[in-house]
N, C-alpha and C. Protein backbone atom coordinates (compact mmCIF):
# COMPACT_ATOMS: atom_id res chain seq x y z
N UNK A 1 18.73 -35.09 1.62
CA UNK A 1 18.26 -33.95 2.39
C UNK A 1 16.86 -33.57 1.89
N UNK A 2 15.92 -32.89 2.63
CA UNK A 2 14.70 -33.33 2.55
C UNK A 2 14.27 -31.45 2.24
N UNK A 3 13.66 -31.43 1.27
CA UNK A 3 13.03 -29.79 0.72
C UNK A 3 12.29 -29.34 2.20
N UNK A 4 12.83 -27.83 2.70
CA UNK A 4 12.04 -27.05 3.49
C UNK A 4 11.38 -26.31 3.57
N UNK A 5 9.80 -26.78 3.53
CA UNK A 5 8.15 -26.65 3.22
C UNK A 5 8.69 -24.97 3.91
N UNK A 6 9.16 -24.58 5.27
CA UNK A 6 9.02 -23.11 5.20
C UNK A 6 10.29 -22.62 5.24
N UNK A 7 10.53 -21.26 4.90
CA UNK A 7 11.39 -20.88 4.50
C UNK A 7 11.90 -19.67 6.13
N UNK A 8 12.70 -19.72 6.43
CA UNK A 8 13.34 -18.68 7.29
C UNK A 8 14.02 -17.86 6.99
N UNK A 9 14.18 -17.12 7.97
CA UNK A 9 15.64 -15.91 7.51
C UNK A 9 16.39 -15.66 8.41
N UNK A 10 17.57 -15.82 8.57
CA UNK A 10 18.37 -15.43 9.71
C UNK A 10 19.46 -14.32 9.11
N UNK A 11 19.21 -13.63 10.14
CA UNK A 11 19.79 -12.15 9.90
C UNK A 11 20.67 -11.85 10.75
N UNK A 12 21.57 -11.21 10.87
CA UNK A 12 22.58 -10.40 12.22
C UNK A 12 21.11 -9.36 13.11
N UNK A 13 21.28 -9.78 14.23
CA UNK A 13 20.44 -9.48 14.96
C UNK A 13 20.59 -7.59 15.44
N UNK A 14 19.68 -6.92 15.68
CA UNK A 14 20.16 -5.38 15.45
C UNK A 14 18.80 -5.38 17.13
N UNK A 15 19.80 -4.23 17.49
CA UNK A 15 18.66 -3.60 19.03
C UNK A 15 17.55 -3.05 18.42
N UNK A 16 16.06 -3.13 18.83
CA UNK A 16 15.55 -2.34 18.60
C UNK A 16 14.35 -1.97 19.81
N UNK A 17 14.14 -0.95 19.86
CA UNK A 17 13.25 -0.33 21.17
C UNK A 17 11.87 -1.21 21.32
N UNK A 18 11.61 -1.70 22.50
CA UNK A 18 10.60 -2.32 22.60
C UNK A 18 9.70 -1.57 23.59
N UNK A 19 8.25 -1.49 23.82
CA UNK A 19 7.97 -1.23 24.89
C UNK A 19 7.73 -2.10 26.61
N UNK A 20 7.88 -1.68 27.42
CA UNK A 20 8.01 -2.61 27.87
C UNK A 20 6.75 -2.82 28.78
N UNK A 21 6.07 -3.48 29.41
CA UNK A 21 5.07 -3.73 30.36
C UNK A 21 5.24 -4.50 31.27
N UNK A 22 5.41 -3.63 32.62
CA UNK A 22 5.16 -4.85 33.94
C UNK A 22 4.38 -4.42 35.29
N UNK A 23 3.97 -5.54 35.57
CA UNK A 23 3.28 -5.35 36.56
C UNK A 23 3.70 -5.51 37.65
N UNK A 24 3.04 -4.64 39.46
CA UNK A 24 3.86 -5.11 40.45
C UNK A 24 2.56 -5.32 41.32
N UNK A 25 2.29 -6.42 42.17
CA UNK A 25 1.57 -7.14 42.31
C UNK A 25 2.03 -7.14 44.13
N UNK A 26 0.83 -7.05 44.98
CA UNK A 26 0.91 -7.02 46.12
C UNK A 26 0.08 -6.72 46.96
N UNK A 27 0.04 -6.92 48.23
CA UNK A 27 -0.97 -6.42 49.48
C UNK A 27 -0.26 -5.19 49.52
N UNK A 28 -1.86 -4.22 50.01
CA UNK A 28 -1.52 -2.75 50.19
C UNK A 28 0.00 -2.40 51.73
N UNK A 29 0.76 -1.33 50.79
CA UNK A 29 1.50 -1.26 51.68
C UNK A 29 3.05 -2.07 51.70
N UNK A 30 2.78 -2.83 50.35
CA UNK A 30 3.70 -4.12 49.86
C UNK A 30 4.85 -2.92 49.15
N UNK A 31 4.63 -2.05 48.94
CA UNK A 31 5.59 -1.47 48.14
C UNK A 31 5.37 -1.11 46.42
N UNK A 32 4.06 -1.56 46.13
CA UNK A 32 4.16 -1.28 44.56
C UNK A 32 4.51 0.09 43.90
N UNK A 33 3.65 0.88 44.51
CA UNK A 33 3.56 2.59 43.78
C UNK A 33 5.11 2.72 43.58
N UNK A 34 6.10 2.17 45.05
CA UNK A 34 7.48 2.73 45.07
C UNK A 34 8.43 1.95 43.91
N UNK A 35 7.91 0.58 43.64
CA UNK A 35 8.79 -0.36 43.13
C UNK A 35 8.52 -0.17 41.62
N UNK A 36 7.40 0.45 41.55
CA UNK A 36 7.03 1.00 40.01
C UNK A 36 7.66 2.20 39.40
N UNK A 37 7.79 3.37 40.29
CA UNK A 37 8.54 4.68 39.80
C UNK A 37 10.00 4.40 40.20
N UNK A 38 10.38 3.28 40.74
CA UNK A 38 12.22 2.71 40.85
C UNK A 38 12.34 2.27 39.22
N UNK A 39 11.35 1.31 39.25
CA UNK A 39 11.99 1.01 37.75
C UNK A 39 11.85 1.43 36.55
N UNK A 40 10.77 2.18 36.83
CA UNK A 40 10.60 3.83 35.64
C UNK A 40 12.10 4.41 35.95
N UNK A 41 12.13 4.55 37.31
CA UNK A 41 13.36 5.29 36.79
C UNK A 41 14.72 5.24 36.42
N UNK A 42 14.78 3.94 36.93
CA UNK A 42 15.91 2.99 36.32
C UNK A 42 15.48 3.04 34.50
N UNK A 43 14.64 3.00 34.32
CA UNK A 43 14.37 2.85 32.80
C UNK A 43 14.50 3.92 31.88
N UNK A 44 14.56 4.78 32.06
CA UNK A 44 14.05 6.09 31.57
C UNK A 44 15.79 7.06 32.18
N UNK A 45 16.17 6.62 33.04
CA UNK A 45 17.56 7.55 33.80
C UNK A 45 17.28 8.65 34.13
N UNK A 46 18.22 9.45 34.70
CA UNK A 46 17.73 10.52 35.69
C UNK A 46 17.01 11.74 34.95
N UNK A 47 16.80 11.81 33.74
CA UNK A 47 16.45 13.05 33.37
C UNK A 47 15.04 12.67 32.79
N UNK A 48 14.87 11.10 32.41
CA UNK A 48 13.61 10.90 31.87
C UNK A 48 11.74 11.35 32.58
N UNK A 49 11.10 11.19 31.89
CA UNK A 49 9.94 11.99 32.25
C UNK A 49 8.98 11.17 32.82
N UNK A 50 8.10 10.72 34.35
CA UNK A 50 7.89 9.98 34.80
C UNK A 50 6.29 10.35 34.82
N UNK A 51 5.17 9.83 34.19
CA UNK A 51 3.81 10.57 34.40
C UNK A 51 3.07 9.31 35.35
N UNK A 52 2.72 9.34 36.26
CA UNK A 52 1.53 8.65 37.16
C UNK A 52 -0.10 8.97 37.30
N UNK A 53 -0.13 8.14 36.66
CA UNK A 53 -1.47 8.05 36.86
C UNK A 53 -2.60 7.34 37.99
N UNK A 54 -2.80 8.26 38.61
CA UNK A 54 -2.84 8.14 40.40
C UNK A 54 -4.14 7.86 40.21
N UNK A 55 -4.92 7.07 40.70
CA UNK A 55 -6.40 6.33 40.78
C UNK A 55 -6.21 5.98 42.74
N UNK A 56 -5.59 6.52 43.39
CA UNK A 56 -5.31 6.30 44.93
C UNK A 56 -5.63 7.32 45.93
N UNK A 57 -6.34 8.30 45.38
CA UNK A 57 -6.59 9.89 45.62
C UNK A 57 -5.08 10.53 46.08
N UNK A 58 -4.37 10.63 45.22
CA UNK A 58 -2.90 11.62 45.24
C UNK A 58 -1.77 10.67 46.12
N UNK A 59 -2.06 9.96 46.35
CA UNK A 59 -1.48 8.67 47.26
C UNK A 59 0.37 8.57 46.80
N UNK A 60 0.35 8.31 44.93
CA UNK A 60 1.90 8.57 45.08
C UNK A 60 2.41 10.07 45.44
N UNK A 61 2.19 10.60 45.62
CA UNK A 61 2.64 11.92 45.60
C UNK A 61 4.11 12.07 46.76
N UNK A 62 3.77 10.89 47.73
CA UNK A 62 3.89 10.62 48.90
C UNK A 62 5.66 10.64 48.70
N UNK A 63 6.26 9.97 47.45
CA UNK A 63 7.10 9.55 46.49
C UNK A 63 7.88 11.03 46.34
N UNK A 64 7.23 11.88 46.03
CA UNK A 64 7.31 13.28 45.00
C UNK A 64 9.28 13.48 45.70
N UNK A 65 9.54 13.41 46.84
CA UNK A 65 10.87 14.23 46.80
C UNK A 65 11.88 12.97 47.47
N UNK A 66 11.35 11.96 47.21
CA UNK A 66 12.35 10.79 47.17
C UNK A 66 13.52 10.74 46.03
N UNK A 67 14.68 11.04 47.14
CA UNK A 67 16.33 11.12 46.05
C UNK A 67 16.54 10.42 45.09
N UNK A 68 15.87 8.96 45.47
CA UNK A 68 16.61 7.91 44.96
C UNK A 68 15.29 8.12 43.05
N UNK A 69 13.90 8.47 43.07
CA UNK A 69 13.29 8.70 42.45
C UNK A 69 13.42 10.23 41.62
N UNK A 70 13.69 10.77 42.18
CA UNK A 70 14.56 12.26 41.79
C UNK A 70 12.87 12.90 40.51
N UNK A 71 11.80 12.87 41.71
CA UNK A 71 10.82 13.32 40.78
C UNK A 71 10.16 12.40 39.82
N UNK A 72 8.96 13.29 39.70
CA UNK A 72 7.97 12.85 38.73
C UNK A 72 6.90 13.70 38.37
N UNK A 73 6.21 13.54 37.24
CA UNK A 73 4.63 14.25 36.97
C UNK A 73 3.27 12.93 37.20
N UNK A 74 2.63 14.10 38.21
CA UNK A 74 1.85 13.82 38.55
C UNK A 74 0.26 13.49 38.21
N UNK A 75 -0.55 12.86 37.92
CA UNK A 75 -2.08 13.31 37.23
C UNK A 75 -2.99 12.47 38.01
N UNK A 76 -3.92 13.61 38.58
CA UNK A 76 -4.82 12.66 39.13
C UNK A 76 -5.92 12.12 38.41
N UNK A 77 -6.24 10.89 38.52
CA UNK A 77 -7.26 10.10 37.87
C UNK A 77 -8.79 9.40 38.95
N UNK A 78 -9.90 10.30 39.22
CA UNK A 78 -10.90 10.05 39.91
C UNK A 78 -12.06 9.29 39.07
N UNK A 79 -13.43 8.81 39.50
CA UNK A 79 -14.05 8.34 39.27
C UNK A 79 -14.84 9.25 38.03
N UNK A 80 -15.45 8.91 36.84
CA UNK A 80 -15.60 7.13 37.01
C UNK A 80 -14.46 6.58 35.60
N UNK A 81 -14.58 4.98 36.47
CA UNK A 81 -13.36 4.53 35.44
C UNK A 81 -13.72 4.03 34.32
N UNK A 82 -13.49 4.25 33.15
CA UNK A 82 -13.50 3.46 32.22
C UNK A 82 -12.82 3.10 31.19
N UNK A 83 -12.89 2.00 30.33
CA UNK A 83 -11.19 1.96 29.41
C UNK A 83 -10.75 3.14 28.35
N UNK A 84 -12.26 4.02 28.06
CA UNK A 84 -11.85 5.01 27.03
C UNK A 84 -11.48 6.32 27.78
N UNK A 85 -11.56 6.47 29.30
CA UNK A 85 -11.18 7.27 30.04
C UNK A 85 -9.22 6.95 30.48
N UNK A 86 -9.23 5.88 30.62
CA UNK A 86 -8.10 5.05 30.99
C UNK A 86 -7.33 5.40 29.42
N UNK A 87 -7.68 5.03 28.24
CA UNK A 87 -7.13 5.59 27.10
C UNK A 87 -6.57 7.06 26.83
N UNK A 88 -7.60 7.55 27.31
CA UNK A 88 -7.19 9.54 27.14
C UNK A 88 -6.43 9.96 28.41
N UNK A 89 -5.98 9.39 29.23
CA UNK A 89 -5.30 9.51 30.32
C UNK A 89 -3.69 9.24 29.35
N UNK A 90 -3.47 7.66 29.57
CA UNK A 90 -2.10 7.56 28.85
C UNK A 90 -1.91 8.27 27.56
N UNK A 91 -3.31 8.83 26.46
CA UNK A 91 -2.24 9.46 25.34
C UNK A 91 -1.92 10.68 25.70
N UNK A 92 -2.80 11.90 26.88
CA UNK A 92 -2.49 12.68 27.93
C UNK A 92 -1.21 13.08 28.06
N UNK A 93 -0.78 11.68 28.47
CA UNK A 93 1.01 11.45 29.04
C UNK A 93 1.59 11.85 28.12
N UNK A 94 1.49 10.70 26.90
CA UNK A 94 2.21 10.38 25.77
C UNK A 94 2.40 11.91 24.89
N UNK A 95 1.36 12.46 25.32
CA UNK A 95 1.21 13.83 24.25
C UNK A 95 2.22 15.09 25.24
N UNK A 96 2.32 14.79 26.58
CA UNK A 96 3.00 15.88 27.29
C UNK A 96 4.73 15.08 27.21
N UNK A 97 4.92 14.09 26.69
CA UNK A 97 6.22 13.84 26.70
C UNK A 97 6.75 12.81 27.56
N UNK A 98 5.49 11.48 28.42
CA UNK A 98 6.40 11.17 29.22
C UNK A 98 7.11 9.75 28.56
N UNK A 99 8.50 9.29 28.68
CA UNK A 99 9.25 8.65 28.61
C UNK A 99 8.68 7.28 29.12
N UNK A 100 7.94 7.38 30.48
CA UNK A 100 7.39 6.41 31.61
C UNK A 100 5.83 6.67 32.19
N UNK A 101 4.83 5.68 31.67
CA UNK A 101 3.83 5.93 32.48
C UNK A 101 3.59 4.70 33.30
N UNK A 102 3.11 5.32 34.34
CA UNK A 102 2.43 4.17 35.72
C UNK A 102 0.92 4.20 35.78
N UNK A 103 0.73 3.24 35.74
CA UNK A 103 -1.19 3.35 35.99
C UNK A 103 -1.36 2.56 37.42
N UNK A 104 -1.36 3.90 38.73
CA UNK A 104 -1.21 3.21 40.00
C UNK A 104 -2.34 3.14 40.97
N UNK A 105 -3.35 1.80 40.57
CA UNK A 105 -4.58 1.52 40.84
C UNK A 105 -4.39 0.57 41.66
């Protein structure tokens, strides 16, 4: 049997919280804004906290009293864009509590 140059570890495997990231990809009108706050809210369950970040001029809002979405917080995000603007937006969220953010551009 031959010495093993690296060494591993196998452990009993334990859950641990990941974040998750996905994208939904489509021609306007395809359904994204809706298919994005479905699976926020599938993710998060009915009480979790849903923040959107609307770059569509208020466009999800459209969403706001859909059953099956049961709500969300709203933030509008106008010109001009940039990544350190795009930064203070999500810690924004993160700092008001939300569970789920959407960046729906």
């Amino acid at each position: 049997m031959s010495e093993l140059q690296h060494k591993f570890i196998i452990e009993e495997a334990k859950r641990e919280a990941a974040p998750i990231t996905a994208a939904f990809i489509g021609q306007s009108g395809a359904g994204r804004t809706y298919s994005a706050l479905l699976f926020a809210r599938g993710l998060v369950g009915k009480d979790g906290k849903i923040v959107v970040i609307d770059t569509e001029g208020g466009r999800a809002k459209i969403y706001a009293d859909d059953e099956d979405i049961v709500g969300f917080q709203h933030m509008n995000f106008e010109l001009h864009y940039s990544s350190e603007r795009y930064k203070d937006a999500v810690m924004t969220a993160v700092i008001a509590g939300a569970d789920a953010i959407i960046i729906d551009s």
